[in-house]
N, C-alpha and C. Protein backbone atom coordinates (compact mmCIF):
# COMPACT_ATOMS: atom_id res chain seq x y z
N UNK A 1 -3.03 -29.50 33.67
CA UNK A 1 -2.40 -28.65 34.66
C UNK A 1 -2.83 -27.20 34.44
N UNK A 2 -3.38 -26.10 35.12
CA UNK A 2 -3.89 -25.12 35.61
C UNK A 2 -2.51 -24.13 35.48
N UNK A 3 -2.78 -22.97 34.76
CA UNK A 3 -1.66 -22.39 34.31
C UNK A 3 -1.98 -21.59 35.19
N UNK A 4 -3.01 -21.16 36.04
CA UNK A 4 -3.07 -19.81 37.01
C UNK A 4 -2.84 -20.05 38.50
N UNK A 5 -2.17 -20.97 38.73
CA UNK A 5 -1.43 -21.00 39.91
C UNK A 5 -0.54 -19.76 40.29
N UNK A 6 -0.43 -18.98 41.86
CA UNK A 6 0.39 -18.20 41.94
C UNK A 6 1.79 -18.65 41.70
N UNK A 7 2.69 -18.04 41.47
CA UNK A 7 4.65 -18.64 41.32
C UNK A 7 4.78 -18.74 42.77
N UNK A 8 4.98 -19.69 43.04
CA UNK A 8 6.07 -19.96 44.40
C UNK A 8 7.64 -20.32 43.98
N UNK A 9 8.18 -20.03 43.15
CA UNK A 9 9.66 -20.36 42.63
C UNK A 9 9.61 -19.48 41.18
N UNK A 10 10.71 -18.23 41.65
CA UNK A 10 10.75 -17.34 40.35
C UNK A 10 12.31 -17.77 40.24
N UNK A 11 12.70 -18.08 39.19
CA UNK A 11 13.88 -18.80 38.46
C UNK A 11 14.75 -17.28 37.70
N UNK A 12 15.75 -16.77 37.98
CA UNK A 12 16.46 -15.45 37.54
C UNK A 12 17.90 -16.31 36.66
N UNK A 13 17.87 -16.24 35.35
CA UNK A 13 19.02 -17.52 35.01
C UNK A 13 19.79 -16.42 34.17
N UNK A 14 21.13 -17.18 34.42
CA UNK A 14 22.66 -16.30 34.17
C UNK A 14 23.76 -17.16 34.69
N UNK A 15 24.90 -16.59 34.38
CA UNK A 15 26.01 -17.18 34.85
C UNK A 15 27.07 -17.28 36.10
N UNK A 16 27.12 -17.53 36.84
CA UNK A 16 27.50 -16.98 38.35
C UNK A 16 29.53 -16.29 37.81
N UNK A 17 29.77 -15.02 38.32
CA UNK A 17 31.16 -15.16 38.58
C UNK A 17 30.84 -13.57 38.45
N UNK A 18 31.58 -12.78 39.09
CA UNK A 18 31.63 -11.40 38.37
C UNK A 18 32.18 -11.15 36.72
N UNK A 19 32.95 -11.78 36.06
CA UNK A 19 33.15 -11.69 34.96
C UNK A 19 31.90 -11.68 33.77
N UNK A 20 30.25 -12.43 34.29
CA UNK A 20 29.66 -12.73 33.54
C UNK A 20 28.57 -11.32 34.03
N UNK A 21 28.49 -10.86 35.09
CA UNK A 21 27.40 -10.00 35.53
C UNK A 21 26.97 -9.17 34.93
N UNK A 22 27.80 -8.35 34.22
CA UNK A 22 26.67 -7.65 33.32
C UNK A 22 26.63 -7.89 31.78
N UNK A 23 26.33 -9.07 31.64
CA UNK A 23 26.65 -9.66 30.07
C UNK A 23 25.34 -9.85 30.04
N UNK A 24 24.79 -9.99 28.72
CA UNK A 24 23.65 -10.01 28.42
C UNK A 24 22.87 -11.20 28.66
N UNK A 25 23.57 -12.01 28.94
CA UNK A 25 22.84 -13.56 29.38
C UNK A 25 22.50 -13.84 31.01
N UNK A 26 22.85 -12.56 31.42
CA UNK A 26 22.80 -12.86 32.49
C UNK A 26 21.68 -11.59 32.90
N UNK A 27 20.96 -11.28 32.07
CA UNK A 27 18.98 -10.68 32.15
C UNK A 27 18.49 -11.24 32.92
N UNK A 28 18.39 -12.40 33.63
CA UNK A 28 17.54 -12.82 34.27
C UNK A 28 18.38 -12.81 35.92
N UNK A 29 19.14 -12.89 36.10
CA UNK A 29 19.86 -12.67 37.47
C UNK A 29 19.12 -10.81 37.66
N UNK A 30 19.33 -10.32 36.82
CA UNK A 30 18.93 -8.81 37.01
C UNK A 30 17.96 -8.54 37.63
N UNK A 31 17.09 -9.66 36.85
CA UNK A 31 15.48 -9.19 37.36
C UNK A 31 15.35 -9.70 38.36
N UNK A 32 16.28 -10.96 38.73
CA UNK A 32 15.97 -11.60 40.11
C UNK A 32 16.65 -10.73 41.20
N UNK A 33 17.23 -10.01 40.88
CA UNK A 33 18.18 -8.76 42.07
C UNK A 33 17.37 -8.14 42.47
N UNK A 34 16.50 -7.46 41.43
CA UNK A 34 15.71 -6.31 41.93
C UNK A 34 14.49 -6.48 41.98
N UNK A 35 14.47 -7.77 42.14
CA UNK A 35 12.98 -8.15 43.09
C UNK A 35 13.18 -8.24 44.04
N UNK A 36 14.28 -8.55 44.39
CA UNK A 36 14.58 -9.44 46.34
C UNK A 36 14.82 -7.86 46.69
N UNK A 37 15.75 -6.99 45.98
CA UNK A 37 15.68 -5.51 46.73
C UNK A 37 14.46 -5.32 46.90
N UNK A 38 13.52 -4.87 46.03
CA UNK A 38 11.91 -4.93 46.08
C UNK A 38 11.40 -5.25 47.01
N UNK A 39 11.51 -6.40 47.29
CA UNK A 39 10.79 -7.52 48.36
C UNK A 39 11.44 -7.30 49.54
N UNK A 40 12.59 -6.16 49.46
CA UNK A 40 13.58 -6.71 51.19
C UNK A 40 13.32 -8.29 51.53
N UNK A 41 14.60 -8.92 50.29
CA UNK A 41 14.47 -10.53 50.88
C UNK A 41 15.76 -11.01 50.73
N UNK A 42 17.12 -11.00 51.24
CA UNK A 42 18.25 -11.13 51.25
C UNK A 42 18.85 -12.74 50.65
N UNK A 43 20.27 -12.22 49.51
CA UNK A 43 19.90 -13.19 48.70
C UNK A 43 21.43 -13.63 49.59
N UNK A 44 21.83 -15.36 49.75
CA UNK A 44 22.34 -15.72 49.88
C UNK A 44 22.34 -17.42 49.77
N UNK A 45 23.92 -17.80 49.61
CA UNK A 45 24.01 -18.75 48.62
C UNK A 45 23.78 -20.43 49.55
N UNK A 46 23.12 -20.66 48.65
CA UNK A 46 22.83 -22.40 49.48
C UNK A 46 22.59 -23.25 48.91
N UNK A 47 24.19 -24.03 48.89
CA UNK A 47 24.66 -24.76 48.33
C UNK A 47 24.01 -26.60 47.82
N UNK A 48 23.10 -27.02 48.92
CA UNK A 48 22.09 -27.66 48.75
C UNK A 48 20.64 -27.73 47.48
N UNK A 49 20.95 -26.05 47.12
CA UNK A 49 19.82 -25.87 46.09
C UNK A 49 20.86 -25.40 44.81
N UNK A 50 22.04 -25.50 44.59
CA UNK A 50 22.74 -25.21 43.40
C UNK A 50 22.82 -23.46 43.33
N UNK A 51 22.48 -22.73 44.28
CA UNK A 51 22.31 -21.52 44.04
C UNK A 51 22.59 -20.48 44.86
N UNK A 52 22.11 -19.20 44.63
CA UNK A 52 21.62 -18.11 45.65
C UNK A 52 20.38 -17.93 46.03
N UNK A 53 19.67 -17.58 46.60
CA UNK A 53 18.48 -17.91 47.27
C UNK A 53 18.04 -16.96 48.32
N UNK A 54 16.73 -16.90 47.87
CA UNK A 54 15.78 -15.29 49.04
C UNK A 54 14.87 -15.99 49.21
N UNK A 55 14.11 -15.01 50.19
CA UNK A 55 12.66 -15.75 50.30
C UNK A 55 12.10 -14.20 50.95
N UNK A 56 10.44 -14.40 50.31
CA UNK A 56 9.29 -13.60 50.91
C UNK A 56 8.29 -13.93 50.82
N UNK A 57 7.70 -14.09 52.28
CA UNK A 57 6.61 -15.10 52.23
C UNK A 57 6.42 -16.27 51.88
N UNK A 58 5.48 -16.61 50.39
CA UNK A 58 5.28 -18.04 50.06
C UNK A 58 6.46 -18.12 48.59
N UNK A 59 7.14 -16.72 48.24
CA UNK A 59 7.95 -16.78 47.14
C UNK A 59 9.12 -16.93 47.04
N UNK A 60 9.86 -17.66 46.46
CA UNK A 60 11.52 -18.37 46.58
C UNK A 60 11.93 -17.52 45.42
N UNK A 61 12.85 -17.03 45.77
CA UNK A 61 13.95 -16.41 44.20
C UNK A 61 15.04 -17.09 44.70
N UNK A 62 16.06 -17.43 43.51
CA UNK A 62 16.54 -18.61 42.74
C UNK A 62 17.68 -17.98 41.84
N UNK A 63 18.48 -17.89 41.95
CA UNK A 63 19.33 -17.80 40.88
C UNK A 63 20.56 -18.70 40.81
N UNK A 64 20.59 -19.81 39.96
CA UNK A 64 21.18 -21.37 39.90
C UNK A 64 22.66 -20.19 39.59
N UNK A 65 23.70 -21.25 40.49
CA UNK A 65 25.07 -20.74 40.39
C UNK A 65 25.46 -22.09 39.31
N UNK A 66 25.21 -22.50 38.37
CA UNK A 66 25.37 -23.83 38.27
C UNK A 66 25.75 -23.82 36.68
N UNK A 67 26.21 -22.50 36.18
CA UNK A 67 25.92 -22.03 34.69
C UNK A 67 25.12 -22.62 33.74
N UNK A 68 24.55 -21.83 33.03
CA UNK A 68 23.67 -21.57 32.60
C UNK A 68 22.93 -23.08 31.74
N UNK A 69 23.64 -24.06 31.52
CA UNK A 69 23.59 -25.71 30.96
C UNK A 69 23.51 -26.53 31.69
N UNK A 70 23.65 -25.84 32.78
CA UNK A 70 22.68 -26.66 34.10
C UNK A 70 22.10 -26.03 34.92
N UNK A 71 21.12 -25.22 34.48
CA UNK A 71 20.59 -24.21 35.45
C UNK A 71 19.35 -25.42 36.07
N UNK A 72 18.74 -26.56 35.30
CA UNK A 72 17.52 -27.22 35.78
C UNK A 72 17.60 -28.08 36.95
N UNK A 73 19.17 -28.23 37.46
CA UNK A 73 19.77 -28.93 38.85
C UNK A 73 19.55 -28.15 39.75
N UNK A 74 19.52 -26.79 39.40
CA UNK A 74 19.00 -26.08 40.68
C UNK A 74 17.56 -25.91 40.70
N UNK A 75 16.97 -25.45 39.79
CA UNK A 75 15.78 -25.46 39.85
C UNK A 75 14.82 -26.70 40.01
N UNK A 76 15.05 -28.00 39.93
CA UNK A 76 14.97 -29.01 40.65
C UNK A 76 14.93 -29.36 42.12
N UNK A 77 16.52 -29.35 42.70
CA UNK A 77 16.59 -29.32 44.03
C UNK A 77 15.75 -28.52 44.77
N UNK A 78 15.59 -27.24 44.27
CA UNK A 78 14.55 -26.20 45.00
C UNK A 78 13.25 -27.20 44.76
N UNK A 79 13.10 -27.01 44.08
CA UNK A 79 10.87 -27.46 43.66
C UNK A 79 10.69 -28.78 44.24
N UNK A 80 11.69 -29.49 44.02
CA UNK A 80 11.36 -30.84 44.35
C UNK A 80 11.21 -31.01 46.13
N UNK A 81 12.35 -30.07 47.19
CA UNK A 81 12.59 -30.02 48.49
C UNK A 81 11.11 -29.20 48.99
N UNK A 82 10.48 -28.43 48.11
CA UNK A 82 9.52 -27.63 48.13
C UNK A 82 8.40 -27.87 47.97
N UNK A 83 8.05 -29.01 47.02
CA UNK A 83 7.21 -29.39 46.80
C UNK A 83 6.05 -28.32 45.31
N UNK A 84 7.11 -27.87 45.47
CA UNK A 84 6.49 -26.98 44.13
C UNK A 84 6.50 -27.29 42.20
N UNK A 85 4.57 -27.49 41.97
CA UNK A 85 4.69 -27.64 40.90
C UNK A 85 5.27 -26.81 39.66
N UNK A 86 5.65 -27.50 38.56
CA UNK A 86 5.95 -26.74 37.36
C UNK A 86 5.12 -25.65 37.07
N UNK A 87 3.99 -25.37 37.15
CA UNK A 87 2.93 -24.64 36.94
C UNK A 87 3.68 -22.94 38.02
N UNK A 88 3.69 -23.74 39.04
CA UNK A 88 4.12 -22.49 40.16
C UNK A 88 5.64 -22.02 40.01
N UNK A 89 6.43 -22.15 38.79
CA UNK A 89 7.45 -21.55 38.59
C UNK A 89 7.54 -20.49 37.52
N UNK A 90 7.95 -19.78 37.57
CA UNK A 90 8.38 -18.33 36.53
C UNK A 90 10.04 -18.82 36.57
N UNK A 91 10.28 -18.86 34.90
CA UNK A 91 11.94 -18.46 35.02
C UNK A 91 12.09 -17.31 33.96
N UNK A 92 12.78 -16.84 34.35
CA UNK A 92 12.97 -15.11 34.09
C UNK A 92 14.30 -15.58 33.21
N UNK A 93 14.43 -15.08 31.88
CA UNK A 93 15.30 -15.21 30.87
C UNK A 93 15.52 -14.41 29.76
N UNK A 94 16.96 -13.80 29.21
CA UNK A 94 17.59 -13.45 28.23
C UNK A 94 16.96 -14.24 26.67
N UNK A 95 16.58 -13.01 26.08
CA UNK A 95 15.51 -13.58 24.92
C UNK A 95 16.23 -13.02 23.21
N UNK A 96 16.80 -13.86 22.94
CA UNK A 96 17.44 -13.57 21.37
C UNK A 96 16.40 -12.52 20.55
N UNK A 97 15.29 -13.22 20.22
CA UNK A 97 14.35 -12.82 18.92
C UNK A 97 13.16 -11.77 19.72
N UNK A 98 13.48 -10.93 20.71
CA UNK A 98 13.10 -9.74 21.29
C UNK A 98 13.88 -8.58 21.46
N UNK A 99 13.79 -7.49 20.36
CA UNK A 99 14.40 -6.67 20.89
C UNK A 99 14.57 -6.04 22.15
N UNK A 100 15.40 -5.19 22.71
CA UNK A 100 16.16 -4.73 24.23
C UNK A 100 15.02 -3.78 24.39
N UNK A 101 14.08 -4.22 25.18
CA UNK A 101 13.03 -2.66 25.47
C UNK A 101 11.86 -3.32 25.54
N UNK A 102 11.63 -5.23 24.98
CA UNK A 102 10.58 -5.72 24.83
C UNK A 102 10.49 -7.35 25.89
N UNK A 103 9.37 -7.39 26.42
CA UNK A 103 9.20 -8.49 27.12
C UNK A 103 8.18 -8.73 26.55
N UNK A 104 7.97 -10.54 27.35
CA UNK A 104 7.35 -11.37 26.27
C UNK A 104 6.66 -12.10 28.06
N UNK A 105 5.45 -12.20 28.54
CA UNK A 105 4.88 -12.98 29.95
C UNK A 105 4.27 -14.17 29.19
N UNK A 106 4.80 -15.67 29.13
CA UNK A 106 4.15 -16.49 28.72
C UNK A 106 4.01 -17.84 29.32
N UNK A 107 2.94 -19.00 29.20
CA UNK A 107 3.19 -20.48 30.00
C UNK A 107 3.31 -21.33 28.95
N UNK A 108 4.32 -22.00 29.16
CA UNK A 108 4.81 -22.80 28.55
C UNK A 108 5.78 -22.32 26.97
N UNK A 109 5.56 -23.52 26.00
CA UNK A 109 6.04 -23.02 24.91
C UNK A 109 7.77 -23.16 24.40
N UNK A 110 7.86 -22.94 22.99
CA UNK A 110 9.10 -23.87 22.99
C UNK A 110 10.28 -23.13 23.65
N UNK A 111 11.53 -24.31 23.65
CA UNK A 111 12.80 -23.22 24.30
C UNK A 111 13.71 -22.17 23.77
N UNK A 112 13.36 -21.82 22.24
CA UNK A 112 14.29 -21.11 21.54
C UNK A 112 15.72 -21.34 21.31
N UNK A 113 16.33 -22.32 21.88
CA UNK A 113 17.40 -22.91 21.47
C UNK A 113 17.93 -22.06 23.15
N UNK A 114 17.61 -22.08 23.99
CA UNK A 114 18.03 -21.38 25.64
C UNK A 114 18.87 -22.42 25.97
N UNK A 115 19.67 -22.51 26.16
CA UNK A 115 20.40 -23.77 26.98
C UNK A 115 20.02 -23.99 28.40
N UNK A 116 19.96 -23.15 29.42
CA UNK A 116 19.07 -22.69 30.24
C UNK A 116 17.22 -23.52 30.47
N UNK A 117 16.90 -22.81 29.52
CA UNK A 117 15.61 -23.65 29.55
C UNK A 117 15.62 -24.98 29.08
N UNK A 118 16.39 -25.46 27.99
CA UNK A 118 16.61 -26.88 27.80
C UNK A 118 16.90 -27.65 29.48
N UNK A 119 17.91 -27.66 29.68
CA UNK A 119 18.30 -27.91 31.13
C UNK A 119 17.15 -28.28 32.15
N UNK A 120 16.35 -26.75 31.98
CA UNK A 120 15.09 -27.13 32.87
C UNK A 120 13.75 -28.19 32.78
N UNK A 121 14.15 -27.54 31.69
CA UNK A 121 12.66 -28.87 30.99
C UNK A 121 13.12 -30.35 31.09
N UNK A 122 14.09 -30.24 30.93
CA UNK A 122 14.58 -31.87 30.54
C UNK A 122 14.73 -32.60 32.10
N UNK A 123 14.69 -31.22 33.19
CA UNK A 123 15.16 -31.98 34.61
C UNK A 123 13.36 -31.82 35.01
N UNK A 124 12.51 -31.02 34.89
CA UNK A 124 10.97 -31.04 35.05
C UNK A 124 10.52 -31.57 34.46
N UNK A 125 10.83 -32.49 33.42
CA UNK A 125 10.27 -33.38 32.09
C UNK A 125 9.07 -32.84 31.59
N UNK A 126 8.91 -31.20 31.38
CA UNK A 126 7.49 -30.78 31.08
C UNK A 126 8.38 -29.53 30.73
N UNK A 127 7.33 -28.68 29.65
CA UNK A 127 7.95 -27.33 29.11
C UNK A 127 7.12 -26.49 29.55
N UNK A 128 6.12 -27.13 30.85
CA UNK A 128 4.60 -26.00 31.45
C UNK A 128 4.87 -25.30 32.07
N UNK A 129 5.73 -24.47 32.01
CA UNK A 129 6.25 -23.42 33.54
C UNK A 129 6.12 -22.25 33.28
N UNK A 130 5.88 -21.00 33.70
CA UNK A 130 5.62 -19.73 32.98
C UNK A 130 7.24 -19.36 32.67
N UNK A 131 7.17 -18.35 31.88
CA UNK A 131 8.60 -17.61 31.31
C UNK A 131 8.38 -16.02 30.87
N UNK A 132 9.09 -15.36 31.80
CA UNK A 132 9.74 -13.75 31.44
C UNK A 132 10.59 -13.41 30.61
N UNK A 133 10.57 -13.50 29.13
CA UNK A 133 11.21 -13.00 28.40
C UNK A 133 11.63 -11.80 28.24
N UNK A 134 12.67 -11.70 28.56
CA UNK A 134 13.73 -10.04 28.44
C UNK A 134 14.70 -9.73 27.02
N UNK A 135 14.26 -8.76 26.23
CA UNK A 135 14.51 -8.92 25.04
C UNK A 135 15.88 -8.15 25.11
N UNK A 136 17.12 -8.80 24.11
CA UNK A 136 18.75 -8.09 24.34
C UNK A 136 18.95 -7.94 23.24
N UNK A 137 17.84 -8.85 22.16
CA UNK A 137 18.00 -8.58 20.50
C UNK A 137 19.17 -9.30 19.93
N UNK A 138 19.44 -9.35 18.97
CA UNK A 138 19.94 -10.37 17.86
C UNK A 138 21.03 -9.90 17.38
N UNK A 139 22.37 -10.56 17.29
CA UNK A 139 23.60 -9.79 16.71
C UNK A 139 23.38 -9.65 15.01
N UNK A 140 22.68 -10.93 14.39
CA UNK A 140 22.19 -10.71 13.15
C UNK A 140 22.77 -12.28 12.73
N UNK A 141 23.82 -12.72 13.35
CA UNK A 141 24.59 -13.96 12.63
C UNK A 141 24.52 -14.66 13.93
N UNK A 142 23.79 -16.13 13.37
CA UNK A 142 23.83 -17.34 14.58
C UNK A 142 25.44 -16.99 14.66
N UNK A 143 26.07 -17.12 13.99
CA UNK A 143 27.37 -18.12 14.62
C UNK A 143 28.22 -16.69 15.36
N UNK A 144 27.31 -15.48 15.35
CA UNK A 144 27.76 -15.06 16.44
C UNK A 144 27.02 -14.95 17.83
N UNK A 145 25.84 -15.31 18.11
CA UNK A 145 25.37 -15.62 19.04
C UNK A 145 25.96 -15.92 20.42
N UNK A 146 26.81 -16.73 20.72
CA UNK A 146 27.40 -17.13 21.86
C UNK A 146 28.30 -16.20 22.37
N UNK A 147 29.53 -15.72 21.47
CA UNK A 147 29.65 -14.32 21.64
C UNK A 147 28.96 -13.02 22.16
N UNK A 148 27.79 -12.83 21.07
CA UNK A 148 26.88 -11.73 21.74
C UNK A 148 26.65 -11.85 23.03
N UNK A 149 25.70 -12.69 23.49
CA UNK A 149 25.19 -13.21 25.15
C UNK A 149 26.29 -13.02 26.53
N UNK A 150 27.42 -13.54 25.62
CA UNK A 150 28.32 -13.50 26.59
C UNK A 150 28.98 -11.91 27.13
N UNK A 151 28.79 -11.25 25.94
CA UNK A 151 29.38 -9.39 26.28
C UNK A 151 28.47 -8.65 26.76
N UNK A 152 28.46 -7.23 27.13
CA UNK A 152 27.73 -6.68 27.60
C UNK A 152 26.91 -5.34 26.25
N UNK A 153 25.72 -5.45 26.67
CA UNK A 153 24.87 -4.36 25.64
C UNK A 153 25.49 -3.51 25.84
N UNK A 154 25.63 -2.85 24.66
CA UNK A 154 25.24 -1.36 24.46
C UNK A 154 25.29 -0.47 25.38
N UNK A 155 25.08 1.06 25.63
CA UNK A 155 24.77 1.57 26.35
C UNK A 155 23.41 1.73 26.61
N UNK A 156 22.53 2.44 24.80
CA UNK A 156 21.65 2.78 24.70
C UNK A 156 20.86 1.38 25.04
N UNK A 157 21.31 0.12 24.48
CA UNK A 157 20.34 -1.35 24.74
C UNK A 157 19.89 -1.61 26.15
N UNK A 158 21.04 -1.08 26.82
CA UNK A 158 21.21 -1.50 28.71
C UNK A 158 20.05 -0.61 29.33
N UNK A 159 20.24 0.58 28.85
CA UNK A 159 19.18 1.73 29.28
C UNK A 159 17.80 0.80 28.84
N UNK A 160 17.70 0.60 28.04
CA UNK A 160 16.03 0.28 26.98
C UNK A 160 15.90 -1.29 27.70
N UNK A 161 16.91 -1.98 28.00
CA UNK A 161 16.66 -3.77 29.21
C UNK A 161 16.20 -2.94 30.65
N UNK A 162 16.95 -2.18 30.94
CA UNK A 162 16.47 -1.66 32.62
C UNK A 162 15.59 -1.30 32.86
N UNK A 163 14.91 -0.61 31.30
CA UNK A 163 13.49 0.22 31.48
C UNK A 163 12.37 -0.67 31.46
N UNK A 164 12.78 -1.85 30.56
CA UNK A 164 11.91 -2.93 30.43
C UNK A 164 11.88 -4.06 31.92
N UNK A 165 12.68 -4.00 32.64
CA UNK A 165 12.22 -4.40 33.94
C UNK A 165 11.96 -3.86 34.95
N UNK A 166 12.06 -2.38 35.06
CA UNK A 166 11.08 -1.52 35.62
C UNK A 166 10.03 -2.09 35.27
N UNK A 167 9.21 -2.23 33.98
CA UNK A 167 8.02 -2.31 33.84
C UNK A 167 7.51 -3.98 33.93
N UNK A 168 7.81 -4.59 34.59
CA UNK A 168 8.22 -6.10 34.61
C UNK A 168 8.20 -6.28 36.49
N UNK A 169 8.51 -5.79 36.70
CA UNK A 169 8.71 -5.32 38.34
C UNK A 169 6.93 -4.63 38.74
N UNK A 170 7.15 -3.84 37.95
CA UNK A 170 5.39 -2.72 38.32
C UNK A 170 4.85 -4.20 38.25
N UNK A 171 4.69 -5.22 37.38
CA UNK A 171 3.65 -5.96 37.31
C UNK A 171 3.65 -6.88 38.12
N UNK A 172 4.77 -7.06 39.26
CA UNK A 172 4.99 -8.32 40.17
C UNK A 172 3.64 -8.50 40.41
N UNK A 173 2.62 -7.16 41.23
CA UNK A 173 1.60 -7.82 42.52
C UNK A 173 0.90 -8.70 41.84
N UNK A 174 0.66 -8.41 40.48
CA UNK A 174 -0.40 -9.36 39.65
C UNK A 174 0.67 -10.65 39.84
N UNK A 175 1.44 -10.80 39.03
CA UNK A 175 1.89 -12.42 39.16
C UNK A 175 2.11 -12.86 40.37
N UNK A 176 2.41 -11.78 41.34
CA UNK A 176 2.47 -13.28 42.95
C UNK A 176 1.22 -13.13 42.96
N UNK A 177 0.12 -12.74 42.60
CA UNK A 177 -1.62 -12.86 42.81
C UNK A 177 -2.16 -14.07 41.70
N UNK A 178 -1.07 -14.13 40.57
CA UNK A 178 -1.26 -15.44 40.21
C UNK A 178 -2.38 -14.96 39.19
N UNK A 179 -2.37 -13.27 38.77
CA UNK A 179 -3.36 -12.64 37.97
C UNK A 179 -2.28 -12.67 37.08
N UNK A 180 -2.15 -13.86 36.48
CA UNK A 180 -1.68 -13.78 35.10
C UNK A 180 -1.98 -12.96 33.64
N UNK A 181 -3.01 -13.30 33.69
CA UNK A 181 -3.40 -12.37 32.40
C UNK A 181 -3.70 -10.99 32.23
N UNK A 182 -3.97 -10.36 33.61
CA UNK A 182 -3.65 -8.91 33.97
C UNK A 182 -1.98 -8.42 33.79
N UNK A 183 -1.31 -9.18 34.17
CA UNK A 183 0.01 -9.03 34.20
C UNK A 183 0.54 -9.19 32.89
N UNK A 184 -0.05 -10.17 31.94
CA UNK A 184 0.67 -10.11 30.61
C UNK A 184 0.38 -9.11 29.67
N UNK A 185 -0.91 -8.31 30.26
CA UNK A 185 -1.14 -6.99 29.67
C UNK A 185 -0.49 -6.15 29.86
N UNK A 186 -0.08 -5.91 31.25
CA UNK A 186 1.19 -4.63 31.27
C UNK A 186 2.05 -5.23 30.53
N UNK A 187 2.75 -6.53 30.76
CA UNK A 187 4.16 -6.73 30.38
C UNK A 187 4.54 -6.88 29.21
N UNK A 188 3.50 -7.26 28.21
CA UNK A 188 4.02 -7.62 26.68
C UNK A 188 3.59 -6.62 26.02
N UNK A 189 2.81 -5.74 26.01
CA UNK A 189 2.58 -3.91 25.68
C UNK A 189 4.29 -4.02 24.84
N UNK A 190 4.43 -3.31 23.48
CA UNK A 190 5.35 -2.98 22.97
C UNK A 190 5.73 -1.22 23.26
N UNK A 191 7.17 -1.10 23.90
CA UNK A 191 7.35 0.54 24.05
C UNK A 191 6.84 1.39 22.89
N UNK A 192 6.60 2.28 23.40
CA UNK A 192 6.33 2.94 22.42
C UNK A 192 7.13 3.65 21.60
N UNK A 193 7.08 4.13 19.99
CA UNK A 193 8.44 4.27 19.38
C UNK A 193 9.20 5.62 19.23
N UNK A 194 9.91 5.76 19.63
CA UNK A 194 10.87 7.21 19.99
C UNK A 194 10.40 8.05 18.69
N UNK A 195 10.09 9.16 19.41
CA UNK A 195 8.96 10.16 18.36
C UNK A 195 9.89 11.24 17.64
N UNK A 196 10.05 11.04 16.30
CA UNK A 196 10.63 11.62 15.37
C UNK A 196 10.95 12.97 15.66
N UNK A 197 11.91 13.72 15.67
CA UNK A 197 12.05 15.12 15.92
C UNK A 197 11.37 15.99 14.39
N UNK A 198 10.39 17.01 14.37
CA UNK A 198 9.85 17.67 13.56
C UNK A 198 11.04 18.64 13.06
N UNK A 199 10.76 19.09 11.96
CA UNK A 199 11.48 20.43 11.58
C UNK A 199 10.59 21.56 11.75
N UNK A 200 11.28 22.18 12.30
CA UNK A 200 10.39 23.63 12.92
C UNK A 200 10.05 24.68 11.69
């Protein structure tokens, strides 16, 4: 399977309810917001595909209302009614072992323990799909993990996630051009590191 297919199904995964919206697990609804603003492509919910749902042109955004352990029921119903291969999906996701400021443009590869991406793979029976890693960084202790995801960053973290999909966004034209590897050059670039104040 041909990893340079353009995305016809960009996957934005999070938890549906206002209580979860600006929690850190819910990075990938973000990026799927401010693409469809981007795109002027109005998102609304349809219930047939497990989700909310835009469209521009040949590109579907997706954000499964279906929380986050079954996000691959929606992303199913879509691809499958669509006819769209695994290859032609991006799912855009909240990334533990990336710090807040760092993205990661990759195809395929394992799930990091995502519940989210488990879900998907297991309903696409393949792990070949591209993935937008959005880094929110690490509380330091698994067994607080589920906790972390679930609250909201930081101030300074939220600033340093927003800036990182600004720059995630600049790189759309390449990925709907399906110029993958142009695009993973802007996007996985590490920020650069906040420059020490001198003594005068």
């Amino acid at each position: 399977m041909t990893q340079a297919a353009a995305p016809k199904l960009i996957v934005g995964l999070g938890n549906p309810g206002p209580e979860y919206s600006e929690t850190r697990h819910n990075a990938g609804f973000w990026f799927c917001e401010r693409l469809a603003q981007m795109l002027r492509a109005p998102l609304n919910h349809e219930s047939k595909y497990h989700g909310v749902v835009g469209r521009s042109g040949p590109h579907w955004l997706l954000l499964p209302q279906t929380f986050m352990n079954r996000s691959g029921q929606a992303v199913l119903a879509l691809a499958h009614f669509y006819r769209i291969l695994p290859n032609e999906i991006l799912v855009v996701h909240d990334e533990l072992d990336l710090p807040p400021g760092q993205l990661r443009l990759k195809f395929g590869g394992g799930l990091g323990g995502h519940n989210g991406l488990k879900d998907i793979s297991a309903r696409l029976s393949t792990q070949d799909y591209w993935r937008l890693r959005i880094g929110i960084g690490h509380p330091g202790d698994k067994n607080q993990v589920a906790n972390y995801v679930l609250n909201r960053a930081r101030r300074e973290e939220q600033s340093e996630i927003d800036t990182a999909i600004d720059r995630a966004l600049q790189a759309w034209p390449k990925m709907a051009a399906g110029e993958w590897e142009a695009a993973t050059r802007t996007i996985n670039v590490r920020p650069a590191a906040p420059k020490s104040e001198k003594a005068s």
